[in-house]
C-alpha atoms as a PDB file:
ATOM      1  CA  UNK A   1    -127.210 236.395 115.326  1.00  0.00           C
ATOM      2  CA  UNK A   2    -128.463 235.256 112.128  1.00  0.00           C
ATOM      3  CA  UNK A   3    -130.186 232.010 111.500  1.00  0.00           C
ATOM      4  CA  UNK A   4    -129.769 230.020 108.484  1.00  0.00           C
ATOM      5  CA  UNK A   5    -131.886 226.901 107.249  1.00  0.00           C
ATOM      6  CA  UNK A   6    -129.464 223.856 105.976  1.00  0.00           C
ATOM      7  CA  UNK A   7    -131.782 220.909 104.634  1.00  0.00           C
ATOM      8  CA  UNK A   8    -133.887 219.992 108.187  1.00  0.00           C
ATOM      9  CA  UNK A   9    -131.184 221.545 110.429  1.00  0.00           C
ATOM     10  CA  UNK A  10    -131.431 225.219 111.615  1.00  0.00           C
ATOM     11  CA  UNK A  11    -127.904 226.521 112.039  1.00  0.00           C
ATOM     12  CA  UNK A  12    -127.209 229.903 113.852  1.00  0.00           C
ATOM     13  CA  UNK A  13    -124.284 231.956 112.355  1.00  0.00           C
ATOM     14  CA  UNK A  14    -122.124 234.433 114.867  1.00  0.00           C
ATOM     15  CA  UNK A  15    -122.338 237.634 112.713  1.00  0.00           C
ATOM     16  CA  UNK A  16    -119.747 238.945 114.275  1.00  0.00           C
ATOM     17  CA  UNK A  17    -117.405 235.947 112.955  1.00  0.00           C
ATOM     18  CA  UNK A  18    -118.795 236.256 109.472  1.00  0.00           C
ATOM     19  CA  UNK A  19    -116.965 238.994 106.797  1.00  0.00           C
ATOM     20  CA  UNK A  20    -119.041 241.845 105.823  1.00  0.00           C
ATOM     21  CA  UNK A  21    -120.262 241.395 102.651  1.00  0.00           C
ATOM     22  CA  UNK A  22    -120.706 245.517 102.173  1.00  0.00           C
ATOM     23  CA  UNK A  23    -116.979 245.911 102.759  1.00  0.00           C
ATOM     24  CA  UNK A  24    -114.037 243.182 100.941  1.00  0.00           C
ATOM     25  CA  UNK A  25    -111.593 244.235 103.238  1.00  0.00           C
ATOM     26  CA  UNK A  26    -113.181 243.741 106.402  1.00  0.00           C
ATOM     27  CA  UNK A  27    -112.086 240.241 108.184  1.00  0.00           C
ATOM     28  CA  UNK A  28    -114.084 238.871 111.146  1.00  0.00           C
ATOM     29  CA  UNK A  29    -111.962 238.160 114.572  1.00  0.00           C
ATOM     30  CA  UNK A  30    -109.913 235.208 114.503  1.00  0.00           C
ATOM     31  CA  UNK A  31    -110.443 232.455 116.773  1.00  0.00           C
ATOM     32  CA  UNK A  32    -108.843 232.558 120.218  1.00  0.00           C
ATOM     33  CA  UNK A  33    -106.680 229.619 120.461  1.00  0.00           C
ATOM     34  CA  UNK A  34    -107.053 227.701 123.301  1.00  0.00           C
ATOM     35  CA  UNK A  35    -104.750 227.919 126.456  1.00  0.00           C
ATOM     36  CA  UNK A  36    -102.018 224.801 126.982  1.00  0.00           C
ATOM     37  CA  UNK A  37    -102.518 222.794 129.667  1.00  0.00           C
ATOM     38  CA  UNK A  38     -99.193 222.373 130.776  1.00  0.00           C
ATOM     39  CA  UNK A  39     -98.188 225.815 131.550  1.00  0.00           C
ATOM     40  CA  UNK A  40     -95.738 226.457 128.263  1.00  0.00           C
ATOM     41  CA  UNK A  41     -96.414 229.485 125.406  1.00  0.00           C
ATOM     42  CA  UNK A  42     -95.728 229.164 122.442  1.00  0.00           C
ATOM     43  CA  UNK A  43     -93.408 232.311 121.824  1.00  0.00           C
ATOM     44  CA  UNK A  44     -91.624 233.933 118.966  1.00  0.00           C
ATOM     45  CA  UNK A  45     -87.659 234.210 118.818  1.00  0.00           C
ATOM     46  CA  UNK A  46     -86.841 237.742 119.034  1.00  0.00           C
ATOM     47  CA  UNK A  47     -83.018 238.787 117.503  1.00  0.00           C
ATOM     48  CA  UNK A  48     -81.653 241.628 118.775  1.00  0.00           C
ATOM     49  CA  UNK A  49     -80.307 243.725 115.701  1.00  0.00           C
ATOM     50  CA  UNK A  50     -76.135 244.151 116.182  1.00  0.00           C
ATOM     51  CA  UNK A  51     -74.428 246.912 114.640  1.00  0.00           C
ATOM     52  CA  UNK A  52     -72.781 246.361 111.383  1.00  0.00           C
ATOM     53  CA  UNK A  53     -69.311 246.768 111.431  1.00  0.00           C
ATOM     54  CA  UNK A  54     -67.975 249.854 110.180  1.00  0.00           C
ATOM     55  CA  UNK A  55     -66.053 249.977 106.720  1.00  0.00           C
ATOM     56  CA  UNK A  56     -65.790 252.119 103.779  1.00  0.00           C
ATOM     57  CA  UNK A  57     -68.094 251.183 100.817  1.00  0.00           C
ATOM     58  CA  UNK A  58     -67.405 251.667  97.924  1.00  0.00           C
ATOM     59  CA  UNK A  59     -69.804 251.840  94.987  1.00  0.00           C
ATOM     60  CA  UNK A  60     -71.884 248.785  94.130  1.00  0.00           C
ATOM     61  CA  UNK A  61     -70.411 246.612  96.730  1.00  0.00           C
ATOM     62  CA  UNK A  62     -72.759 244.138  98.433  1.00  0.00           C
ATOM     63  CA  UNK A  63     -73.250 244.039 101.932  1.00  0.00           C
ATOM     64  CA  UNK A  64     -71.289 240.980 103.774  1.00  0.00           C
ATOM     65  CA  UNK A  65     -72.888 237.979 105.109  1.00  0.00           C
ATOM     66  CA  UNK A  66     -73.225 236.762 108.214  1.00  0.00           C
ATOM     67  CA  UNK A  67     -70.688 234.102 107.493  1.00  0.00           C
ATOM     68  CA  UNK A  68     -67.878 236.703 106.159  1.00  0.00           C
ATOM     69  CA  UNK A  69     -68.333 239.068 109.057  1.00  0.00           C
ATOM     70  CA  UNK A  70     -67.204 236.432 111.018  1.00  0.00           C
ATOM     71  CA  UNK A  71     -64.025 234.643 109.499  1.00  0.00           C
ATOM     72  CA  UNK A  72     -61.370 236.520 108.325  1.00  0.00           C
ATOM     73  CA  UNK A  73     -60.943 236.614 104.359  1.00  0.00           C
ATOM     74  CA  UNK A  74     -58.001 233.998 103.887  1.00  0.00           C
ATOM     75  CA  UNK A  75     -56.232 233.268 100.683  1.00  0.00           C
ATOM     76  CA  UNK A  76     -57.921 231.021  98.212  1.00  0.00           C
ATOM     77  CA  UNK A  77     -56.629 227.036  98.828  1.00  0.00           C
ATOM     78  CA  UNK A  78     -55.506 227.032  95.123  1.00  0.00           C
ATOM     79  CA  UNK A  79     -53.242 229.864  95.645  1.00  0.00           C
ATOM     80  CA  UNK A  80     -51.274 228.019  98.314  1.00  0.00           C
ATOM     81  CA  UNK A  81     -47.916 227.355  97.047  1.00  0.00           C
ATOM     82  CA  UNK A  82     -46.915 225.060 100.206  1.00  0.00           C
ATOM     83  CA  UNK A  83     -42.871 226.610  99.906  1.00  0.00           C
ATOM     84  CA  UNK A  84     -43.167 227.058 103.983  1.00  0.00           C
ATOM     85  CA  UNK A  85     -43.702 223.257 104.380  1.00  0.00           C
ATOM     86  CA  UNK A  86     -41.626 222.239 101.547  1.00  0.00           C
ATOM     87  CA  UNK A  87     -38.974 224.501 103.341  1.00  0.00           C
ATOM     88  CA  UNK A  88     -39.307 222.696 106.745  1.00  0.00           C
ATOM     89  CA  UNK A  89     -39.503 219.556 106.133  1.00  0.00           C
ATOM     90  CA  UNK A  90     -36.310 220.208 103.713  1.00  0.00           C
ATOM     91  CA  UNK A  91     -34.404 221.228 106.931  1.00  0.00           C
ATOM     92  CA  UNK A  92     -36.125 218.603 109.312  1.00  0.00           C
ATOM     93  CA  UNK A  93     -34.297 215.662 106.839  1.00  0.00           C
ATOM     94  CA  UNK A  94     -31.459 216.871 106.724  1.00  0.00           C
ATOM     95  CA  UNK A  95     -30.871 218.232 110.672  1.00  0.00           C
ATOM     96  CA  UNK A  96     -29.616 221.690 109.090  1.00  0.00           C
ATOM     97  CA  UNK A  97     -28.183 223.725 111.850  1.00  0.00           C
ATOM     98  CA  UNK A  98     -30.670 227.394 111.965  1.00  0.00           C
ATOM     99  CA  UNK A  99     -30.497 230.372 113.607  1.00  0.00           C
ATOM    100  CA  UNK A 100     -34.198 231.747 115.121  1.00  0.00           C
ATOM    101  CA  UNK A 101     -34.515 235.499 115.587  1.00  0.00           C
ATOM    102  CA  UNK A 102     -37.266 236.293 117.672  1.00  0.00           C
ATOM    103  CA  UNK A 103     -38.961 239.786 117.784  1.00  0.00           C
ATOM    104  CA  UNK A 104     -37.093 240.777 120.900  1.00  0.00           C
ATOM    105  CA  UNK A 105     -34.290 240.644 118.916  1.00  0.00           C
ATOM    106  CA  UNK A 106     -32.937 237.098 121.220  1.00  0.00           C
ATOM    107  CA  UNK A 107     -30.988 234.312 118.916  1.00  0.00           C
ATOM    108  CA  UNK A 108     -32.139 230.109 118.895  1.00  0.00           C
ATOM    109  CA  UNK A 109     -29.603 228.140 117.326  1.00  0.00           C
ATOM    110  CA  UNK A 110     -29.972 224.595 117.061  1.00  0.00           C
ATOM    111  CA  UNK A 111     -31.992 222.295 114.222  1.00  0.00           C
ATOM    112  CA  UNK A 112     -35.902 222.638 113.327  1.00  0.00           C
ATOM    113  CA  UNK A 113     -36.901 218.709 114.796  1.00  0.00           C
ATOM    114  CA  UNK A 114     -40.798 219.257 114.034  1.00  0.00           C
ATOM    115  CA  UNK A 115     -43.094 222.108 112.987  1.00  0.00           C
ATOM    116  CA  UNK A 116     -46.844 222.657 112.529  1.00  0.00           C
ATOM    117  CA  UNK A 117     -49.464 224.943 111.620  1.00  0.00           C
ATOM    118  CA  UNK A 118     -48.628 228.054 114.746  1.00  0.00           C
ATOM    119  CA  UNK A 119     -45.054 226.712 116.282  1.00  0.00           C
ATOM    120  CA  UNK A 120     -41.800 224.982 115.735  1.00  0.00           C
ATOM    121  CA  UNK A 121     -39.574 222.729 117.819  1.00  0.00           C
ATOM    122  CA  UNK A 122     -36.177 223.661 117.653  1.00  0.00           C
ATOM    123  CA  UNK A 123     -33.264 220.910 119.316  1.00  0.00           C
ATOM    124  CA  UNK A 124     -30.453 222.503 120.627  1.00  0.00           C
ATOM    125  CA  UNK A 125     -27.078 221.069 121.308  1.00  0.00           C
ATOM    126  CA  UNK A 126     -26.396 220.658 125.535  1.00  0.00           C
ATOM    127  CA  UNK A 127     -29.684 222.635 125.786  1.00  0.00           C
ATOM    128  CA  UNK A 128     -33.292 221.324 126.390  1.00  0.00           C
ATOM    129  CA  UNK A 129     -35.507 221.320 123.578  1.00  0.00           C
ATOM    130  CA  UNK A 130     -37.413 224.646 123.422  1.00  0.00           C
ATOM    131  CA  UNK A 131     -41.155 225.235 121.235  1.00  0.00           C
ATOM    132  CA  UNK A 132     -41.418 228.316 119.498  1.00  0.00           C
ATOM    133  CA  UNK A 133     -44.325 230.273 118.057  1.00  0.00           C
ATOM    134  CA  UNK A 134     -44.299 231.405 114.822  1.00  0.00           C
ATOM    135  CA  UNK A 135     -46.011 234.785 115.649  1.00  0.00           C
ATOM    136  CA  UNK A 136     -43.122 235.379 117.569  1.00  0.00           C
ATOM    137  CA  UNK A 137     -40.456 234.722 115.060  1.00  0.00           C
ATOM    138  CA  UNK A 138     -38.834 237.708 113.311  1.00  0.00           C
ATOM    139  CA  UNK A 139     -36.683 235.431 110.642  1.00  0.00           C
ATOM    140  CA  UNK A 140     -34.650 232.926 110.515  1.00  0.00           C
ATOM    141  CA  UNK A 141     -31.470 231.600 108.648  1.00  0.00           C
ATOM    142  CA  UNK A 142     -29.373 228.866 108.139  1.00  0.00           C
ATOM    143  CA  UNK A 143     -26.466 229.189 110.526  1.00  0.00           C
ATOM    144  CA  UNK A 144     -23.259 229.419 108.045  1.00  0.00           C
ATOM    145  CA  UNK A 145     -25.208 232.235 105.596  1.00  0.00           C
ATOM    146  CA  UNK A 146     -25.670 235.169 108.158  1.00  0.00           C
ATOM    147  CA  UNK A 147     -23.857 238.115 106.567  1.00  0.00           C
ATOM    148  CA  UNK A 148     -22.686 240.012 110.192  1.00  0.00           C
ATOM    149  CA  UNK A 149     -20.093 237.280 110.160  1.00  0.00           C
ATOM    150  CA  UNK A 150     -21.214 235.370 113.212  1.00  0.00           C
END
């Protein structure tokens, strides 16, 4: 303990709180903070650390974000030429009759009546109406062009 004389007040300084004055780096103990009355700790978020993805790197190349690990690259919006709208909705005005090959290798005929981002609705003639996805669509062709002569 040391005591110190401030004006008419005597003041006694913890020496173990105080900073060495022989050594710069040495640092007294920090205060303890006081316990919470209601039970809660304040505690730090721990993140586990995932595995980065595998991939070949070539020279230079930055490591991806967080953001691009997760989404797939996709083309830039400028780039997008629209000719797979422009093509439906050409065939939705004027009721062309199509032909749908799907990847089994199974025929839809009948006319393209809607279409959006992942399926199309084809109307068929005496048949009910039938939604296809596009994933499973090998091609398709206008019904008078196919060259086997059907």
């Amino acid at each position: 303990m040391l005591a110190l004389r401030v004006g008419s007040d005597a003041v006694i300084v913890d020496k173990t709180r105080m900073k060495d004055p022989g050594n710069p780096a040495a640092v007294g103990r920090a205060p303890q903070p006081a316990p919470e009355a209601d039970g809660f700790v304040n505690r730090k978020l721990i993140r586990p650390s995932l595995p980065m993805p595998r991939r070949s790197e070539s020279v230079g190349e930055r490591p991806l974000t967080s953001s691009e690990q997760r989404l797939p690259k996709r083309a830039n919006t400028t780039e997008q030429t629209h000719a797979e709208a422009f093509y439906f909705q050409k065939q939705i005005a004027s009721r062309t009759p199509m032909v749908i090959v799907l990847k089994d290798g199974e025929e839809v005929h009948g006319w393209i009546d809607w279409y959006d981002r992942n399926s199309i609705k084809i109307n068929r003639n005496g048949h009910p109406s039938v939604l296809i996805y596009k994933q499973s669509i090998r091609y398709m062709f206008k019904a008078g062009e196919n060259s086997n002569g059907r």
